[in-house]
C-alpha atoms as a PDB file:
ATOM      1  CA  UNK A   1     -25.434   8.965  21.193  1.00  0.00           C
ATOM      2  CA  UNK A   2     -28.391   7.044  19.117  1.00  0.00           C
ATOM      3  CA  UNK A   3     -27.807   7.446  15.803  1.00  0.00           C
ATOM      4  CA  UNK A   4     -31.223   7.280  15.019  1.00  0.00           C
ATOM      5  CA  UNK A   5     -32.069  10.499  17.378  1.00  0.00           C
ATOM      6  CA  UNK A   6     -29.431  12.518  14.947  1.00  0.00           C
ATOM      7  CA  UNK A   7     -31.613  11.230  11.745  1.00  0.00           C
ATOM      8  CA  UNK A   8     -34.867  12.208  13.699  1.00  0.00           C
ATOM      9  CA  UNK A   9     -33.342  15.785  14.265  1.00  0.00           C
ATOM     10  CA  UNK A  10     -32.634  16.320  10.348  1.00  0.00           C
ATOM     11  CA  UNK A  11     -35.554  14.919   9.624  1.00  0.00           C
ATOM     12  CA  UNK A  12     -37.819  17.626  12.021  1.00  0.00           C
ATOM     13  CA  UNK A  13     -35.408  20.322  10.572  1.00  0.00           C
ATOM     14  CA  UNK A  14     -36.382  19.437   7.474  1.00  0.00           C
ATOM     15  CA  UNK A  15     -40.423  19.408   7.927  1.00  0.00           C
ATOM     16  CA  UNK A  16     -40.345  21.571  10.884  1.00  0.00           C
ATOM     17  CA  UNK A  17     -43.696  19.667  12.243  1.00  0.00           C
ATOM     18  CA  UNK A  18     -43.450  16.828  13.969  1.00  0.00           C
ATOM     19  CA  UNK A  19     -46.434  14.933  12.448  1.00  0.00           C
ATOM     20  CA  UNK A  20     -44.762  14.787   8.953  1.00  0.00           C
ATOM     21  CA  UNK A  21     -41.019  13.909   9.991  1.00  0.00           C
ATOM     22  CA  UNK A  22     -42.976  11.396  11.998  1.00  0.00           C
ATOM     23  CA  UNK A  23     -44.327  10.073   9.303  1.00  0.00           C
ATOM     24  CA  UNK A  24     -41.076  10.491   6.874  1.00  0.00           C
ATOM     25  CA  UNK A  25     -38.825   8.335   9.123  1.00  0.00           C
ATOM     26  CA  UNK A  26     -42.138   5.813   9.815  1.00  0.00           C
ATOM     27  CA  UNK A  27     -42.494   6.605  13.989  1.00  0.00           C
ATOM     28  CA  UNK A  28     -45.985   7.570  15.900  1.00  0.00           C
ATOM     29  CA  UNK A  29     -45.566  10.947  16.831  1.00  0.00           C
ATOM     30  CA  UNK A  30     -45.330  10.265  20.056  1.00  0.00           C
ATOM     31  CA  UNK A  31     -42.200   7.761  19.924  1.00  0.00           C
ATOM     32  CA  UNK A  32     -41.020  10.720  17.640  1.00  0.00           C
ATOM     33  CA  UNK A  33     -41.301  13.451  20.027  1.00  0.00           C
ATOM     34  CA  UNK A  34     -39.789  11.214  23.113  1.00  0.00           C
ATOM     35  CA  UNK A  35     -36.351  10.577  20.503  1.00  0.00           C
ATOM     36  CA  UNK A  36     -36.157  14.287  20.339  1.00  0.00           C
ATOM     37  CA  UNK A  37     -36.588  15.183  23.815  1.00  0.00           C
ATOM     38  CA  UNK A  38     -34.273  12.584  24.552  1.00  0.00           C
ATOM     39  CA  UNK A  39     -31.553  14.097  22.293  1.00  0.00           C
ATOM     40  CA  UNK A  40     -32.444  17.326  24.001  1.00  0.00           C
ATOM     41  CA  UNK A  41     -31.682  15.821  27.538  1.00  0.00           C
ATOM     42  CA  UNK A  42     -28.498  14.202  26.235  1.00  0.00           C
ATOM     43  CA  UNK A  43     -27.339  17.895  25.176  1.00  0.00           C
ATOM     44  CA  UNK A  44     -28.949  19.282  28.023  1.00  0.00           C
ATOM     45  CA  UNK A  45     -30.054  22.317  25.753  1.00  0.00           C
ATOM     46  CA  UNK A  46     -33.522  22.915  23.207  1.00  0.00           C
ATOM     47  CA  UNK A  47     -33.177  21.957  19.956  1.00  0.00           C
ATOM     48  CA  UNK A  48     -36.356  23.131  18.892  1.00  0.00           C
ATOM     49  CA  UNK A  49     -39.116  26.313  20.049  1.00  0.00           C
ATOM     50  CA  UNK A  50     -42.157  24.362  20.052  1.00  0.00           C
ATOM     51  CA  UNK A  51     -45.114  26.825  18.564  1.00  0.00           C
ATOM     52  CA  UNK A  52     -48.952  26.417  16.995  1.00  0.00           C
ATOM     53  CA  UNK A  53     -47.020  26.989  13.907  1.00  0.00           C
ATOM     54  CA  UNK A  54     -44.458  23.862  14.174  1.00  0.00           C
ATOM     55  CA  UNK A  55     -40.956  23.267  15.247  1.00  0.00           C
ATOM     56  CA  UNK A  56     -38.338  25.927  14.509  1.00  0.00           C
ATOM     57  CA  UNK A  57     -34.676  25.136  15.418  1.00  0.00           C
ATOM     58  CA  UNK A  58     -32.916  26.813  18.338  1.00  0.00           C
ATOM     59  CA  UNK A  59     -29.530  28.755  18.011  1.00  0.00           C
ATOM     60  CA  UNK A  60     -28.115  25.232  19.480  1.00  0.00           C
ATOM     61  CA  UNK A  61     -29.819  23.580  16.550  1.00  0.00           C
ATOM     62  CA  UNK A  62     -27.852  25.688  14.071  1.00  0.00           C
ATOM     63  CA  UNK A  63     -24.656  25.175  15.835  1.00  0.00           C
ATOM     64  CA  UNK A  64     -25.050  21.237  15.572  1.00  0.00           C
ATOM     65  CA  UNK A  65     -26.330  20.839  12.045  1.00  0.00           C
ATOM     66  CA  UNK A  66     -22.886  20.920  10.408  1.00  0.00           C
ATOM     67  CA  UNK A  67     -20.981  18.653  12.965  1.00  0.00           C
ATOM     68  CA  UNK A  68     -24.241  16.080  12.683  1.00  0.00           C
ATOM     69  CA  UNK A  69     -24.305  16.381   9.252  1.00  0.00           C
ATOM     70  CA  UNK A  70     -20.678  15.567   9.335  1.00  0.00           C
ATOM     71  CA  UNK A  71     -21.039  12.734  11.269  1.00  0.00           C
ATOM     72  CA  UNK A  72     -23.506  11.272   9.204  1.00  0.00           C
ATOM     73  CA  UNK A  73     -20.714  11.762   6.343  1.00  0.00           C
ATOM     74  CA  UNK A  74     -17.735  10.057   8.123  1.00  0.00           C
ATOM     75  CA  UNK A  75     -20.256   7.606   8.835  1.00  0.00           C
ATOM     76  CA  UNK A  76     -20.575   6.837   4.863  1.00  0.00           C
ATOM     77  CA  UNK A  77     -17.239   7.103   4.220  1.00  0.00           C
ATOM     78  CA  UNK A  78     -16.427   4.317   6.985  1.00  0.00           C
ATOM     79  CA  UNK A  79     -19.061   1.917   5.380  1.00  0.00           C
ATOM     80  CA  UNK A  80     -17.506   2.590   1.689  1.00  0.00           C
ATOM     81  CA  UNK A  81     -14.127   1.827   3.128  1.00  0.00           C
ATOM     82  CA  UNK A  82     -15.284  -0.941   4.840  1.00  0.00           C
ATOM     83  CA  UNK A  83     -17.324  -2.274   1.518  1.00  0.00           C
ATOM     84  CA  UNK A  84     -13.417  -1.522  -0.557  1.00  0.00           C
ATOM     85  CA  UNK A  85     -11.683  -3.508   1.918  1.00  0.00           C
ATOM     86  CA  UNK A  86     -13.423  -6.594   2.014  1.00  0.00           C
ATOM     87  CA  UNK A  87     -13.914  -6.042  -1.448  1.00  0.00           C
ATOM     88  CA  UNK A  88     -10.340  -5.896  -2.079  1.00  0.00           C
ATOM     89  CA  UNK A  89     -10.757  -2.797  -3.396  1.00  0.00           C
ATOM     90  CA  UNK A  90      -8.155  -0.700  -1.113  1.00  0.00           C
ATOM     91  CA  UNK A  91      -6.088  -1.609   2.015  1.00  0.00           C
ATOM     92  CA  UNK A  92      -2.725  -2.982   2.992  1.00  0.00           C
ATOM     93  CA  UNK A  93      -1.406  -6.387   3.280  1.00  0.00           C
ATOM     94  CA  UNK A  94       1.938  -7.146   5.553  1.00  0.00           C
ATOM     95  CA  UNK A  95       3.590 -10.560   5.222  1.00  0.00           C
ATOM     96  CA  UNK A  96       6.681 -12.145   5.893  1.00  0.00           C
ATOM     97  CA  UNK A  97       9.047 -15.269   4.239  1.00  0.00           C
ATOM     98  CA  UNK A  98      11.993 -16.983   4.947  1.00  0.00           C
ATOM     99  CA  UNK A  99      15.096 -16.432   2.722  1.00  0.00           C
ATOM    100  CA  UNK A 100      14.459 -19.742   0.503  1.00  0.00           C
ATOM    101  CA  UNK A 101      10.732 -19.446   0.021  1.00  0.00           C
ATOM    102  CA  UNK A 102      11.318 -15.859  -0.770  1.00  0.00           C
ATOM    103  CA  UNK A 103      12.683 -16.732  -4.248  1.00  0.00           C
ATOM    104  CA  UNK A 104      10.770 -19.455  -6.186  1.00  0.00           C
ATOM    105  CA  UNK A 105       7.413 -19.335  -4.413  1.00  0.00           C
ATOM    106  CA  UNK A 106       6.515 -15.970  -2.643  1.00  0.00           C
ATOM    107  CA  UNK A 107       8.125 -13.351  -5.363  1.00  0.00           C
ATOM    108  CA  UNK A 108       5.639 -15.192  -8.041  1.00  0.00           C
ATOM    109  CA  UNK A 109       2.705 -15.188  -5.311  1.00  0.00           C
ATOM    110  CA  UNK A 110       3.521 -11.781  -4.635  1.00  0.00           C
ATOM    111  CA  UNK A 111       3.423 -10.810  -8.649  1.00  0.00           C
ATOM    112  CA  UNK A 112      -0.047 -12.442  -9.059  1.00  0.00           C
ATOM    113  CA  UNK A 113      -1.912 -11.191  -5.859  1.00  0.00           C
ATOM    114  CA  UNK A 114      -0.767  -7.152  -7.231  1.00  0.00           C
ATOM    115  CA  UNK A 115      -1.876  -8.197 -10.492  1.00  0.00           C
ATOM    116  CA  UNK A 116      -4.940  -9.179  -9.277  1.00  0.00           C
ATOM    117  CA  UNK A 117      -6.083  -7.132  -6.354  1.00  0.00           C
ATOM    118  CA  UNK A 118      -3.783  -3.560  -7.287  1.00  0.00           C
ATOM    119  CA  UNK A 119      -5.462  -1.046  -5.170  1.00  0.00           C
ATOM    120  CA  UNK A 120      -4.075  -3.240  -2.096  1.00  0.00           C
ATOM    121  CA  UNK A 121      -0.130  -2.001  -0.495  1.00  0.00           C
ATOM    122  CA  UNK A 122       1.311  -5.466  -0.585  1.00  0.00           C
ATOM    123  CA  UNK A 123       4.649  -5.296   2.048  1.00  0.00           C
ATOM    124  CA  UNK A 124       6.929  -7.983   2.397  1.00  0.00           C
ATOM    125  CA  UNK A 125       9.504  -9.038   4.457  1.00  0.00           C
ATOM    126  CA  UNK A 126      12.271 -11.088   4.934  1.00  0.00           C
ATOM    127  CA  UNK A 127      13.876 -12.717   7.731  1.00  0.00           C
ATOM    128  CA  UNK A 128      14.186 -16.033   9.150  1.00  0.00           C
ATOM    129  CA  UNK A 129      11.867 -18.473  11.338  1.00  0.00           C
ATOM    130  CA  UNK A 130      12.293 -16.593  14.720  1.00  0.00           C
ATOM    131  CA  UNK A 131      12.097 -12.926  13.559  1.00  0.00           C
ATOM    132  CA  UNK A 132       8.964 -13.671  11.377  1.00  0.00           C
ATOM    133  CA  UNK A 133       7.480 -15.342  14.413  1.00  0.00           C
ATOM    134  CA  UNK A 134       8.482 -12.034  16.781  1.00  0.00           C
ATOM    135  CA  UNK A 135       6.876  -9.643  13.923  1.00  0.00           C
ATOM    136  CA  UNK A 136       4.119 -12.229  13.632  1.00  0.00           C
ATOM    137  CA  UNK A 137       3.168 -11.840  17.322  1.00  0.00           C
ATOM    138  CA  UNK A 138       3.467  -8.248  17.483  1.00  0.00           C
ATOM    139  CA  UNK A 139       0.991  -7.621  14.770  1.00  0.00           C
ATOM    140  CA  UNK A 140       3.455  -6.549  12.663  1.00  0.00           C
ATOM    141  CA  UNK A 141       2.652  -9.307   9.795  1.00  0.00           C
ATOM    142  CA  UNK A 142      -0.284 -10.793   8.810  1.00  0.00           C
ATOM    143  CA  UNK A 143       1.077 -14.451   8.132  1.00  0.00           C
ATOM    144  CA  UNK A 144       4.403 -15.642   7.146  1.00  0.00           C
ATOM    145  CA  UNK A 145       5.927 -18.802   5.122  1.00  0.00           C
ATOM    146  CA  UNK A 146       9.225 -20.436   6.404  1.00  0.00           C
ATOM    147  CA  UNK A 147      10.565 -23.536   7.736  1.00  0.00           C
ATOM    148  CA  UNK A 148       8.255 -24.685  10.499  1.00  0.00           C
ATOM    149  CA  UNK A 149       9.984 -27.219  12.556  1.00  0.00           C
ATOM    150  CA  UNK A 150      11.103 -24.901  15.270  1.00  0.00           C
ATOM    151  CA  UNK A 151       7.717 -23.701  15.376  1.00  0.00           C
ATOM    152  CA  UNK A 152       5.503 -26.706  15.158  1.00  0.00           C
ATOM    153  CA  UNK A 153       5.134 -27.230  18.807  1.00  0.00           C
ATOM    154  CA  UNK A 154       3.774 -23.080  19.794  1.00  0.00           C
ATOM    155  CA  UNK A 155       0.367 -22.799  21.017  1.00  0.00           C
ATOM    156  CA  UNK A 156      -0.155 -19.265  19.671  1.00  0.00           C
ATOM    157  CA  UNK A 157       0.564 -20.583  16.093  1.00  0.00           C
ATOM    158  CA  UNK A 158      -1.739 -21.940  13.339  1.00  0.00           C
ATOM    159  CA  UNK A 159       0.507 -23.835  11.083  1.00  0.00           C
ATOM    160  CA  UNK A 160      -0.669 -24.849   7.490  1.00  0.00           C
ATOM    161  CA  UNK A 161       2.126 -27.587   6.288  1.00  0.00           C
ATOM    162  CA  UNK A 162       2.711 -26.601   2.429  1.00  0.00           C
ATOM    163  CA  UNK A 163       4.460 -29.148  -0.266  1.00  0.00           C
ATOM    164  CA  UNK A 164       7.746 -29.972   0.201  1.00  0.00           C
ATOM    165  CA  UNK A 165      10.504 -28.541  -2.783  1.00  0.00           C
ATOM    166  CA  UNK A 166      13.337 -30.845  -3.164  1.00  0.00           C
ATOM    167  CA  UNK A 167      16.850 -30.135  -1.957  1.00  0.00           C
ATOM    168  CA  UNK A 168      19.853 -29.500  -3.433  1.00  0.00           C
ATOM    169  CA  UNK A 169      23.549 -29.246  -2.707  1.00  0.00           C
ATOM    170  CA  UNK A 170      25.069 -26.862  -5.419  1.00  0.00           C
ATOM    171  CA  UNK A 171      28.245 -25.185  -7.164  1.00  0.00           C
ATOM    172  CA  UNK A 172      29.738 -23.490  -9.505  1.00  0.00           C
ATOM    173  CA  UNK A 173      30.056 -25.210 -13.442  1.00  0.00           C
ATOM    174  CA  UNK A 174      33.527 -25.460 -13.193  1.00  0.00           C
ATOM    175  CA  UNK A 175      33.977 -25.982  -9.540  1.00  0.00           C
ATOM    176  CA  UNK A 176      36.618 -28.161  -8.667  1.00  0.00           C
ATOM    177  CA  UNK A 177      33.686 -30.652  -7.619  1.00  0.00           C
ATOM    178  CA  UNK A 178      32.214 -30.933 -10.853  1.00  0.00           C
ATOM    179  CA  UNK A 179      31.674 -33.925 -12.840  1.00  0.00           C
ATOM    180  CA  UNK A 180      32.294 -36.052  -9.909  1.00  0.00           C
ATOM    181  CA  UNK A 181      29.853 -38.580  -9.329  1.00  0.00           C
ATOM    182  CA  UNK A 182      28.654 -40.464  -5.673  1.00  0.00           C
ATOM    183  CA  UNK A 183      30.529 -37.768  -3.465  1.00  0.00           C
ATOM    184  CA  UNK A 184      30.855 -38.600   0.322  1.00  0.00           C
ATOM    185  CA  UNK A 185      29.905 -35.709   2.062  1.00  0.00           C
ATOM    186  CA  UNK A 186      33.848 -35.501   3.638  1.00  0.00           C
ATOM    187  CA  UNK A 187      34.879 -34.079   0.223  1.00  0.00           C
ATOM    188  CA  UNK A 188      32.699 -31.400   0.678  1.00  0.00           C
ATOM    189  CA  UNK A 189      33.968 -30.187   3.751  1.00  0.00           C
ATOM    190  CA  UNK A 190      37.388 -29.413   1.870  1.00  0.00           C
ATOM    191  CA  UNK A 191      35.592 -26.130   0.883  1.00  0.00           C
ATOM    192  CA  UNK A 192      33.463 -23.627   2.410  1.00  0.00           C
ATOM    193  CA  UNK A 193      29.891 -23.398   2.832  1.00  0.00           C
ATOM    194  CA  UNK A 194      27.416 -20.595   2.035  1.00  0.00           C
ATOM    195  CA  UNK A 195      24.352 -20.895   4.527  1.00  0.00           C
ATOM    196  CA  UNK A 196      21.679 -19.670   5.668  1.00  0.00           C
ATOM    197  CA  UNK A 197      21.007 -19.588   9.399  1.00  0.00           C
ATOM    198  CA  UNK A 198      19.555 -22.985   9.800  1.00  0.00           C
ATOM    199  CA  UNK A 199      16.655 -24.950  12.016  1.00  0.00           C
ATOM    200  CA  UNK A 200      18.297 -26.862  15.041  1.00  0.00           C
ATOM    201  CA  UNK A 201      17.302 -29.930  13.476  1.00  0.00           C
ATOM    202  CA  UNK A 202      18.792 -29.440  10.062  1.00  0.00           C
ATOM    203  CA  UNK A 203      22.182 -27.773  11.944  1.00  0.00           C
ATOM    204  CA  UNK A 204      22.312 -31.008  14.104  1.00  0.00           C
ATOM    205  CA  UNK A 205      22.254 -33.024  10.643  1.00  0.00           C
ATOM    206  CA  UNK A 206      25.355 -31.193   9.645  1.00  0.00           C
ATOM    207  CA  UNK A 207      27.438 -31.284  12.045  1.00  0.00           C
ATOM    208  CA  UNK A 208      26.884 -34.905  12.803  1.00  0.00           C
ATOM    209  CA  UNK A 209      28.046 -35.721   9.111  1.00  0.00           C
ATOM    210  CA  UNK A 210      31.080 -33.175   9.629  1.00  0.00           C
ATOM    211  CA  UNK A 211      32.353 -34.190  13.090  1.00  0.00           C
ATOM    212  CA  UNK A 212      33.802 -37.135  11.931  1.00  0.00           C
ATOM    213  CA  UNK A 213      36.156 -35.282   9.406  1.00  0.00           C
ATOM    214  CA  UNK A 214      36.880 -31.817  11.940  1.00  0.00           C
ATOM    215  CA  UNK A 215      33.273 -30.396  11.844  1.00  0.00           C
ATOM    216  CA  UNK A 216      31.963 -28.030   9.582  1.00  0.00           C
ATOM    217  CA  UNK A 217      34.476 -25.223  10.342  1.00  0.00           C
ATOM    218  CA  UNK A 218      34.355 -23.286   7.194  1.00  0.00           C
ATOM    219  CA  UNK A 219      31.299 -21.150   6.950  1.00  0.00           C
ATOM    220  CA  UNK A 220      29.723 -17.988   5.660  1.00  0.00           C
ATOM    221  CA  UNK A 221      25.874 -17.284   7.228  1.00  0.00           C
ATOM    222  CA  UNK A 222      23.939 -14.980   5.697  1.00  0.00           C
ATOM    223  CA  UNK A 223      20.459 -14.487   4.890  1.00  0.00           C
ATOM    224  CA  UNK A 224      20.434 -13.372   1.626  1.00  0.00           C
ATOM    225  CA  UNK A 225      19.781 -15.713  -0.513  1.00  0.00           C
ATOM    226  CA  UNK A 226      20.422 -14.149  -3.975  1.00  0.00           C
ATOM    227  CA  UNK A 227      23.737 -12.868  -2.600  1.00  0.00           C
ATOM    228  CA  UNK A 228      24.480 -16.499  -1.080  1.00  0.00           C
ATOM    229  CA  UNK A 229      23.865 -17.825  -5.031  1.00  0.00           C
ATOM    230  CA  UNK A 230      26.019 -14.992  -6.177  1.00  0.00           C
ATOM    231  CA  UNK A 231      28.704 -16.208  -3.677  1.00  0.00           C
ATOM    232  CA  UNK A 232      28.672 -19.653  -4.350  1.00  0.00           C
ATOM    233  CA  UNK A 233      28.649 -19.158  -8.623  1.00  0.00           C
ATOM    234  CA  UNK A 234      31.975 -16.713  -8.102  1.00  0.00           C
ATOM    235  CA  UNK A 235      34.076 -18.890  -5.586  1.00  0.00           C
ATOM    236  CA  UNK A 236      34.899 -22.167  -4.286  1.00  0.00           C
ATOM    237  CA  UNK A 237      31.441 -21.775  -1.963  1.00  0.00           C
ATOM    238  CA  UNK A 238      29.030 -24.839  -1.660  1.00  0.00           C
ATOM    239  CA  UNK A 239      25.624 -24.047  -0.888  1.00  0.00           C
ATOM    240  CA  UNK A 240      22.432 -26.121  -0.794  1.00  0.00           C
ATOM    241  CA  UNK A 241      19.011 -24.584  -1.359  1.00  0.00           C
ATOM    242  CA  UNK A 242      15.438 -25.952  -2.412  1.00  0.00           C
ATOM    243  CA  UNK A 243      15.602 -26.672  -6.292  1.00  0.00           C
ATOM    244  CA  UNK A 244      13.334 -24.106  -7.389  1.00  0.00           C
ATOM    245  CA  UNK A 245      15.762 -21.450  -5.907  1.00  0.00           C
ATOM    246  CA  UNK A 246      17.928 -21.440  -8.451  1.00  0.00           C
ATOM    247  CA  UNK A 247      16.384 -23.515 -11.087  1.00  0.00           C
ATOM    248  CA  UNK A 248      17.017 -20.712 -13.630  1.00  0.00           C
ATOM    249  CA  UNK A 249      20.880 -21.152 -13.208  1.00  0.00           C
ATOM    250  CA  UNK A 250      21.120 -24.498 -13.309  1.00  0.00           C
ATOM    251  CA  UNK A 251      19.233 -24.484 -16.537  1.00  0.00           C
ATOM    252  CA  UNK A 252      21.593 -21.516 -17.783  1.00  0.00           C
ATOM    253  CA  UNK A 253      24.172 -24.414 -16.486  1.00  0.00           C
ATOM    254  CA  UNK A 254      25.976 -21.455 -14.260  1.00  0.00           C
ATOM    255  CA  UNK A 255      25.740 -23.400 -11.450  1.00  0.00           C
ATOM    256  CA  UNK A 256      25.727 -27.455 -10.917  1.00  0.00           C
ATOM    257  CA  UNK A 257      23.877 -29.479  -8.255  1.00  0.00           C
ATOM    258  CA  UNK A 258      26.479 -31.984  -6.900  1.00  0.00           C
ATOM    259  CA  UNK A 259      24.965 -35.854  -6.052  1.00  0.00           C
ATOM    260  CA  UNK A 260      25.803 -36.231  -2.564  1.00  0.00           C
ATOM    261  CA  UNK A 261      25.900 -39.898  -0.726  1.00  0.00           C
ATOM    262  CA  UNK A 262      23.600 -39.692   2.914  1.00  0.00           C
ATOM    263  CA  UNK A 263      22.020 -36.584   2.779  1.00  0.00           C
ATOM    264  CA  UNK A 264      18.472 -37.399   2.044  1.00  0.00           C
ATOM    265  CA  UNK A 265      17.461 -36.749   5.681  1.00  0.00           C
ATOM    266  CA  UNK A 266      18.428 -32.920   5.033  1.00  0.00           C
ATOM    267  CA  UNK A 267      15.111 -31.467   3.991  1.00  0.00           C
ATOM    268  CA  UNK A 268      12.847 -28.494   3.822  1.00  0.00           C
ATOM    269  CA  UNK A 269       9.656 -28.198   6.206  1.00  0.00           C
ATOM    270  CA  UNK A 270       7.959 -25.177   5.330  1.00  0.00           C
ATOM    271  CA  UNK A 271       4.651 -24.285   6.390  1.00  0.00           C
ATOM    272  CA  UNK A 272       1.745 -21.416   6.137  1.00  0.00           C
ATOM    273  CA  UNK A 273       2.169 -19.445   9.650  1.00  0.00           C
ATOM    274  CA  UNK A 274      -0.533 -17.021  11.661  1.00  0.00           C
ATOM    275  CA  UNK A 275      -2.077 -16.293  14.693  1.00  0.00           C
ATOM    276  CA  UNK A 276      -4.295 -18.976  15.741  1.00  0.00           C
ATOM    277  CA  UNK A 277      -6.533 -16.230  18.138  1.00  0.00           C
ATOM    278  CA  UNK A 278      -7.198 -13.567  14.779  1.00  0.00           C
ATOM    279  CA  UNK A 279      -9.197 -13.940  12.234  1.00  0.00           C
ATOM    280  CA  UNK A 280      -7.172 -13.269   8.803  1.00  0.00           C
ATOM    281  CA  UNK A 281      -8.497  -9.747   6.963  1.00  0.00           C
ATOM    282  CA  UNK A 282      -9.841 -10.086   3.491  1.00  0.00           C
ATOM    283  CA  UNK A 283      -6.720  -9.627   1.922  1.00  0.00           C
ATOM    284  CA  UNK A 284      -4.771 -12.190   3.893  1.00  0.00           C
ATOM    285  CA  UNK A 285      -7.303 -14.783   3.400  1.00  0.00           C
ATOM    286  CA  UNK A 286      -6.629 -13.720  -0.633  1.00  0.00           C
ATOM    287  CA  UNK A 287      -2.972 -13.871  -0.654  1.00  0.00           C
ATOM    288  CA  UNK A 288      -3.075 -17.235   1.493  1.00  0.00           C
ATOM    289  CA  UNK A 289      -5.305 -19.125  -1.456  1.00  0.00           C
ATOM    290  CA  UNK A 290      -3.424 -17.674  -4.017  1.00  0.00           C
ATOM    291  CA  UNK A 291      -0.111 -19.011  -2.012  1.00  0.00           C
ATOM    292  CA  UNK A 292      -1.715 -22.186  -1.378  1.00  0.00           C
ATOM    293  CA  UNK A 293      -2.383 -22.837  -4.863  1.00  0.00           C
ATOM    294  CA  UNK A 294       1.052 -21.901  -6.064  1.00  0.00           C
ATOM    295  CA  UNK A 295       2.778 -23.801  -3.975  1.00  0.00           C
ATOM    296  CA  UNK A 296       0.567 -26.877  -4.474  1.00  0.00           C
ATOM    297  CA  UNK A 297       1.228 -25.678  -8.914  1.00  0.00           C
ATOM    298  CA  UNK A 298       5.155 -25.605  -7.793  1.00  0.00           C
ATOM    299  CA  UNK A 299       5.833 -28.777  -6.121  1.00  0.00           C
ATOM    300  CA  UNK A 300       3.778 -30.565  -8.796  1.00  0.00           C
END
C-alpha cells in the first residue's frame, strides 16, 4: 500500500473537500481523486460519501484512522531509530578477539569506543581463530581480531593485517630460569609450558625445536590468558605472550621475560577480520577506526 494514498486520506479527512486537500498536499484534483479511489479499490470498501456538501468519511473510514495514523507513527519512530543508529546514538555492537589481543589492545579499544559512543551495547567475546571465524560467519559477530595465518587464504574473509607486538617467552622473578643469559631453547623444555591453543604454523615451530630433546611433552592449553599469567607467576610454568600482555608485570618485576637463542621465527600475525560480502554497520565501522588507530598508537 502507497504511502502517499494513506497521507491523501488524512489529508481529505481533514478538509473534507477534495479541492482543498488537493491543494494542501500540492495534486490536481483529479490525480487527487484517482489516489483515493485507488485506496478505495485496494480496501475494496468507501472511504468517503461523496455529497454537494463535500466528502464525509464512511464507518470504514473511522475504523482505519487509528491503525493509519499508527502507521504513520511507527513509520517516524523507524526513521528516528534509523537517524540514532547511524548516528551512534543507540544500537548494539558484537565483536570477537583472540585470547592475546584481548588484553593489551581490545580491553583499551573497548574502554574508549563506550566512552565515546555510550548509548551503543558493546558485546565481546573471546575465543580463538576458528570459533571467531564460525561466530563470524553465522552473523553472530560483527568483526573479530586474532591471529590470521590460518585464515589468510578464505575467500569469505576480508582481512586487515594490523602491527605486529613483539614476543616474549616469560617466567616467574625467581624462577629457577632467572638471571640466566643466552638460553637454548632445550633448557626450557625441563619445565612445563602454559599455552594457548596455537596456529599450525607457530605449533609446527615448536615442536620442531622440541623433537630433538623428547618433544614438547609437558603442557597446559588453555585459553585464558589472565589465568595462563596467573599460572605461570605461581609455578614453574613458562609461557610466551605478545609484550604488551603483561607489560604491567614485568614492570612490577613479578614476572621476567627469559632471552631465548632461535626463536625469532615464533611470531604474532594478527589481523582485522569480517565478512568480505556485508557492509560493516555504523558502529562497526567506529570501533574498527578506533581499533585501527590503537593498535597503530600500541606498536609504536
Amino acid at each position: 500500500m502507497d504511502t502517499r494514498q494513506l497521507q491523501h486520506f488524512l489529508a481529505l479527512l481533514e478538509h473534507s473537500n477534495f479541492a482543498r486537500a488537493a491543494d494542501a498536499v500540492h495534486l490536481s484534483q483529479p490525480a487527487f481523486s484517482r489516489s483515493i479511489q485507488q485506496l478505495e479499490q485496494q480496501l475494496g470498501v468507501s472511504l468517503f460519501d461523496r455529497g454537494r456538501h463535500g466528502a464525509s468519511p464512511t464507518v470504514y473510514a473511522r475504523a482505519a484512522l487509528p491503525h493509519v495514523r499508527a502507521l504513520f507513527a511507527a513509520r517516524e519512530a523507524l526513521m528516528q531509530e534509523i537517524q540514532a543508529v547511524q548516528g551512534l546514538e543507540t544500537g548494539e555492537l558484537a565483536v570477537g578477539t583472540g585470547p592475546y589481543p584481548a588484553i593489551g589492545l581490545m580491553d583499551h579499544i573497548a574502554a574508549g569506543f563506550v566512552d565515546r559512543y555510550p548509548g551503543i551495547r558493546l558485546r565481546l567475546h573471546t575465543a580463538n581463530w576458528e570459533a571467531l571465524r564460525h561466530d563470524l560467519l553465522a552473523h553472530e559477530i560483527e568483526l573479530f581480531v586474532a591471529d590470521t595465518r590460518e585464515l589468510s587464504e578464505d575467500p569469505a574473509l576480508t582481512i586487515t593485517p594490523l602491527p605486529q607486538p613483539a614476543g616474549v617467552i616469560f617466567c616467574r622473578h625467581d624462577h629457577p630460569l632467572a638471571g640466566r643469559g643466552n638460553l637454548q631453547w632445550s633448557a626450557l623444555l625441563q619445565f612445563p609450558f602454559a599455552l594457548t591453543r596455537l596456529p599450525d604454523a607457530i605449533e609446527a615451530t615448536l615442536q620442531q625445536l622440541s623433537a630433538p630433546h623428547g618433544g614438547l611433552t609437558r603442557r597446559i592449553e588453555c585459553d585464558n590468558v589472565a589465568m595462563l599469567v596467573a599460572m605461570v607467576a605461581g609455578s614453574d610454568a613458562i609461557s610466551m605472550a605478545p609484550v604488551n600482555v603483561i607489560r604491567t608485570q614485568l614492570a612490577a618485576g613479578s614476572l621476567i621475560d627469559l632471552p631465548v637463542q632461535g626463536v625469532e621465527q615464533i611470531q604474532t600475525r594478527y589481523g582485522l577480520v569480517h565478512r568480505r560480502e556485508r557492509q560493516l554497520s555504523p558502529a562497526a565501522s567506529a570501533f574498527r577506526q578506533l581499533l585501527l588507530q590503537a593498535a597503530t598508537d600500541t606498536a609504536a
